[in-house]
N, C-alpha and C. Protein backbone atom coordinates (compact mmCIF):
# COMPACT_ATOMS: atom_id res chain seq x y z
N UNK A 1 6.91 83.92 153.72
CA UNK A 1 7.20 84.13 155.14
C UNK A 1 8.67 83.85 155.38
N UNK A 2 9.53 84.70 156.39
CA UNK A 2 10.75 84.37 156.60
C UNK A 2 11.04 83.16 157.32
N UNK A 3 12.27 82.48 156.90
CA UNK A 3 12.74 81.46 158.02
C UNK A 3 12.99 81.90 159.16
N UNK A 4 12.50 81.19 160.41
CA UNK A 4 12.44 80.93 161.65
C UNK A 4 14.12 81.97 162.16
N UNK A 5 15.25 81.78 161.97
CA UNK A 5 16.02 81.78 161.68
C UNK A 5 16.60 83.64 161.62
N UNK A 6 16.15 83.87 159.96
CA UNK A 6 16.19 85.33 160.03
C UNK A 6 15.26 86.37 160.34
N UNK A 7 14.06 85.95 160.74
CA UNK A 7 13.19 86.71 161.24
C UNK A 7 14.12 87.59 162.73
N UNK A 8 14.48 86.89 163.46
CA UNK A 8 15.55 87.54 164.21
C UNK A 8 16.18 88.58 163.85
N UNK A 9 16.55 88.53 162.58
CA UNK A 9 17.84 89.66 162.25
C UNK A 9 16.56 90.98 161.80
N UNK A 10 15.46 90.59 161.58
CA UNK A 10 14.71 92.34 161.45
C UNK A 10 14.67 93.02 162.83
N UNK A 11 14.88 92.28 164.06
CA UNK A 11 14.81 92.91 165.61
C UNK A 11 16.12 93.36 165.93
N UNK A 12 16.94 92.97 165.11
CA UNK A 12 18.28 92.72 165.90
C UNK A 12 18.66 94.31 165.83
N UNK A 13 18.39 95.17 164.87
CA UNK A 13 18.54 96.49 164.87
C UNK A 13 17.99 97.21 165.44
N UNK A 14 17.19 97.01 166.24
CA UNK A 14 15.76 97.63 166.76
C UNK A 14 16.34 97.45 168.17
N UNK A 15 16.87 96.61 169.06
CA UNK A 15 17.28 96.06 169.71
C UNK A 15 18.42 96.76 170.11
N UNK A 16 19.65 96.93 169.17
CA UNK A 16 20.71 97.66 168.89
C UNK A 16 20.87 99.46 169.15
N UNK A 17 19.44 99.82 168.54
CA UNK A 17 18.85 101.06 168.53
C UNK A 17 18.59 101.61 170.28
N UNK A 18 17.89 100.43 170.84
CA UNK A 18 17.24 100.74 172.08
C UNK A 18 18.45 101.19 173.21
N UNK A 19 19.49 100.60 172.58
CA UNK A 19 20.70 100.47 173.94
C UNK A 19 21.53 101.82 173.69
N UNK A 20 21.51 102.61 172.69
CA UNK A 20 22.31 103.78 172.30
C UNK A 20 22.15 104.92 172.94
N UNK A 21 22.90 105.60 173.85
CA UNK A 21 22.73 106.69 174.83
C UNK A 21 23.08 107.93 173.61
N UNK A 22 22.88 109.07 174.30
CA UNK A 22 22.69 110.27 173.00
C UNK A 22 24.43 110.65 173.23
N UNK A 23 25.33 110.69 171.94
CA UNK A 23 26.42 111.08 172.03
C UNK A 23 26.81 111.97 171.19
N UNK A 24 27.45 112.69 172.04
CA UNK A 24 27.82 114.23 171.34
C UNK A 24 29.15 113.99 171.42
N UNK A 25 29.99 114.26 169.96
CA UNK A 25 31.31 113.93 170.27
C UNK A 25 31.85 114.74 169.37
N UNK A 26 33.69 115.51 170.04
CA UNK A 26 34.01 116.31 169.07
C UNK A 26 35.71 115.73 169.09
N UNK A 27 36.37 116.44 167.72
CA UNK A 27 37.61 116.30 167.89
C UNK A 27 38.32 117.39 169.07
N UNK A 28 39.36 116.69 169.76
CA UNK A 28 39.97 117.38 170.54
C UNK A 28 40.14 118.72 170.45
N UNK A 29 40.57 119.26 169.36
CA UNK A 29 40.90 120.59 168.62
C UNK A 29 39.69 121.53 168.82
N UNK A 30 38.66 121.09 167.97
CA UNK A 30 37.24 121.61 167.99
C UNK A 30 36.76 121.95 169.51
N UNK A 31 36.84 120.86 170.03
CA UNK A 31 36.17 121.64 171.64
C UNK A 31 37.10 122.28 172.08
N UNK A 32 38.43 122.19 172.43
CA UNK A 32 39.09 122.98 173.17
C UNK A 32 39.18 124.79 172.79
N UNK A 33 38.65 125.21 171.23
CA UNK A 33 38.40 126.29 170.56
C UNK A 33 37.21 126.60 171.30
N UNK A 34 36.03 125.51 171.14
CA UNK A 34 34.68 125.65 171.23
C UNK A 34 34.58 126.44 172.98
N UNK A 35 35.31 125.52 173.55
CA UNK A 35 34.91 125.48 175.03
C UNK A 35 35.90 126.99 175.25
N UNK A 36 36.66 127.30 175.05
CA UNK A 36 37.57 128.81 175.18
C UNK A 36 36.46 130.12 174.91
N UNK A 37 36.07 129.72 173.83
CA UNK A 37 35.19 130.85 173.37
C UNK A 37 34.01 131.30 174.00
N UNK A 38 33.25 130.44 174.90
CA UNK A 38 32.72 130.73 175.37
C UNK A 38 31.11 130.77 175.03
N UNK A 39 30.88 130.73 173.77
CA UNK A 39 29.74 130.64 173.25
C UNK A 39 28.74 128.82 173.19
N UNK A 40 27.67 129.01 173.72
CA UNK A 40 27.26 127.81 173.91
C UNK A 40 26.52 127.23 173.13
N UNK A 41 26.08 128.12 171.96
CA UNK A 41 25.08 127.76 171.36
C UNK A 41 26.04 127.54 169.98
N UNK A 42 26.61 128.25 169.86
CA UNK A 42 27.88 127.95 168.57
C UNK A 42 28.41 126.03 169.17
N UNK A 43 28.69 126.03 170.32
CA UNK A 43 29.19 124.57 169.99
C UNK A 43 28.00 123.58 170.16
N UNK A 44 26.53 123.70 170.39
CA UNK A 44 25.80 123.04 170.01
C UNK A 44 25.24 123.18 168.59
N UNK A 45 25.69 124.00 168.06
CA UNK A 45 25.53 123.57 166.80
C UNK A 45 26.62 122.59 166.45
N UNK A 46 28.19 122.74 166.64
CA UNK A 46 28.81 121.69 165.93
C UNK A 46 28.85 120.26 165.97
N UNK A 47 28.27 120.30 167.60
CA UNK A 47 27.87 118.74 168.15
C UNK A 47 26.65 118.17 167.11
N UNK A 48 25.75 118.75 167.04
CA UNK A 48 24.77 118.46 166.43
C UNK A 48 25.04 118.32 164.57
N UNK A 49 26.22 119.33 163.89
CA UNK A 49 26.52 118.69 162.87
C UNK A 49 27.43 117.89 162.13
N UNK A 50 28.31 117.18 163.66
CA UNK A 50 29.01 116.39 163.97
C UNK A 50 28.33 115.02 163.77
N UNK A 51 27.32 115.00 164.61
CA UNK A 51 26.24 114.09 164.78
C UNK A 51 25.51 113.66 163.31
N UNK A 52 25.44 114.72 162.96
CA UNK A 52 24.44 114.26 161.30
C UNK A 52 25.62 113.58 160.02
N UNK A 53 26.74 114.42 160.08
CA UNK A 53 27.63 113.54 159.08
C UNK A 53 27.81 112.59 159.65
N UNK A 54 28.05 111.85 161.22
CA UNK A 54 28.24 110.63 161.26
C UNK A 54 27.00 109.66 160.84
N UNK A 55 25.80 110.49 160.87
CA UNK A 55 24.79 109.32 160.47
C UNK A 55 24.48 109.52 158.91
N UNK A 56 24.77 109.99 158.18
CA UNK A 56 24.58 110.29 156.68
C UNK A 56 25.23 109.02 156.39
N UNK A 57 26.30 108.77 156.29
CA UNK A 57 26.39 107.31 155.68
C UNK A 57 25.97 105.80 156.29
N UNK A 58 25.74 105.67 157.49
CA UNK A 58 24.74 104.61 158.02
C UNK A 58 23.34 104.70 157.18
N UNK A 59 22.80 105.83 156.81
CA UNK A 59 21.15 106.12 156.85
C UNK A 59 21.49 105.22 155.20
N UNK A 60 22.65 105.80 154.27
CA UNK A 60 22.68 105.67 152.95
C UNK A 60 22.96 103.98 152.77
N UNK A 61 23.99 103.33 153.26
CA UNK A 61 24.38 102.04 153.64
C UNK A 61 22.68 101.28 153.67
N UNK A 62 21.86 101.61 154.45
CA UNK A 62 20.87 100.51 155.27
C UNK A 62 19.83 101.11 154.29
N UNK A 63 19.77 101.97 153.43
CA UNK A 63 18.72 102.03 152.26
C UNK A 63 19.39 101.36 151.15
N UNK A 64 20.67 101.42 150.85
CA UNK A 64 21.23 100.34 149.66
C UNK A 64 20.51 98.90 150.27
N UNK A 65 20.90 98.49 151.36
CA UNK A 65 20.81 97.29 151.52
C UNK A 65 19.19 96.39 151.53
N UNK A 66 18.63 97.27 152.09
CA UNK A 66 17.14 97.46 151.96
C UNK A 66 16.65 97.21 150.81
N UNK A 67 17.14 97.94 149.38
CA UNK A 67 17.07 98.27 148.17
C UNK A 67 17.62 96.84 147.71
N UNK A 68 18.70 96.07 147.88
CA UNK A 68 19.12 95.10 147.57
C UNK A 68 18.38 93.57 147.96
N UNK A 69 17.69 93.89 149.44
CA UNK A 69 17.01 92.47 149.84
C UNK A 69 15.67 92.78 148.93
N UNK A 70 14.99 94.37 148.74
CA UNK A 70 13.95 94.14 148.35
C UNK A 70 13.75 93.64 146.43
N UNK A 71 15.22 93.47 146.30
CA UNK A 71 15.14 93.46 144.70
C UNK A 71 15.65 91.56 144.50
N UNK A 72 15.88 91.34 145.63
CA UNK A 72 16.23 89.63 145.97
C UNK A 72 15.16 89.05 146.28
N UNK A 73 14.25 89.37 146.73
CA UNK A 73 13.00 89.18 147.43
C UNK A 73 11.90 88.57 146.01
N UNK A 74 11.98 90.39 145.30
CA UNK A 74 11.05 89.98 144.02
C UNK A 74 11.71 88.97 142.43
């Protein structure tokens, strides 16, 4: 069973998670092309694969680490 202590830190992400509003974010360059052109569905795609490379290395990070407590564990 965990200490009193770090049992906390398995919520603390969960917690972290709950407060995150949905953000679509581009470089200056990119939208000002995006938004000229006129097409709306072309720049929801780039928002959206904007969005996935920023989470590709969080997702990879928190399965190493995962991988590391569960190999400390046994």
């Amino acid at each position: 069973m965990l200490r009193k202590k770090y049992r906390y830190l398995l919520f603390l992400p969960l917690f972290l998670l709950m407060g995150i509003k949905p953000v679509f974010g581009q470089c200056a360059m990119c939208r000002a092309v995006l938004e000229s052109n006129g097409d709306n569905a072309v720049a929801e795609g780039i928002n959206n694969g904007i969005v996935y490379l920023m989470a590709i290395p969080y997702i990879l990070v928190g399965a190493l680490i995962f991988i590391v407590y569960r190999k400390m564990k046994s």
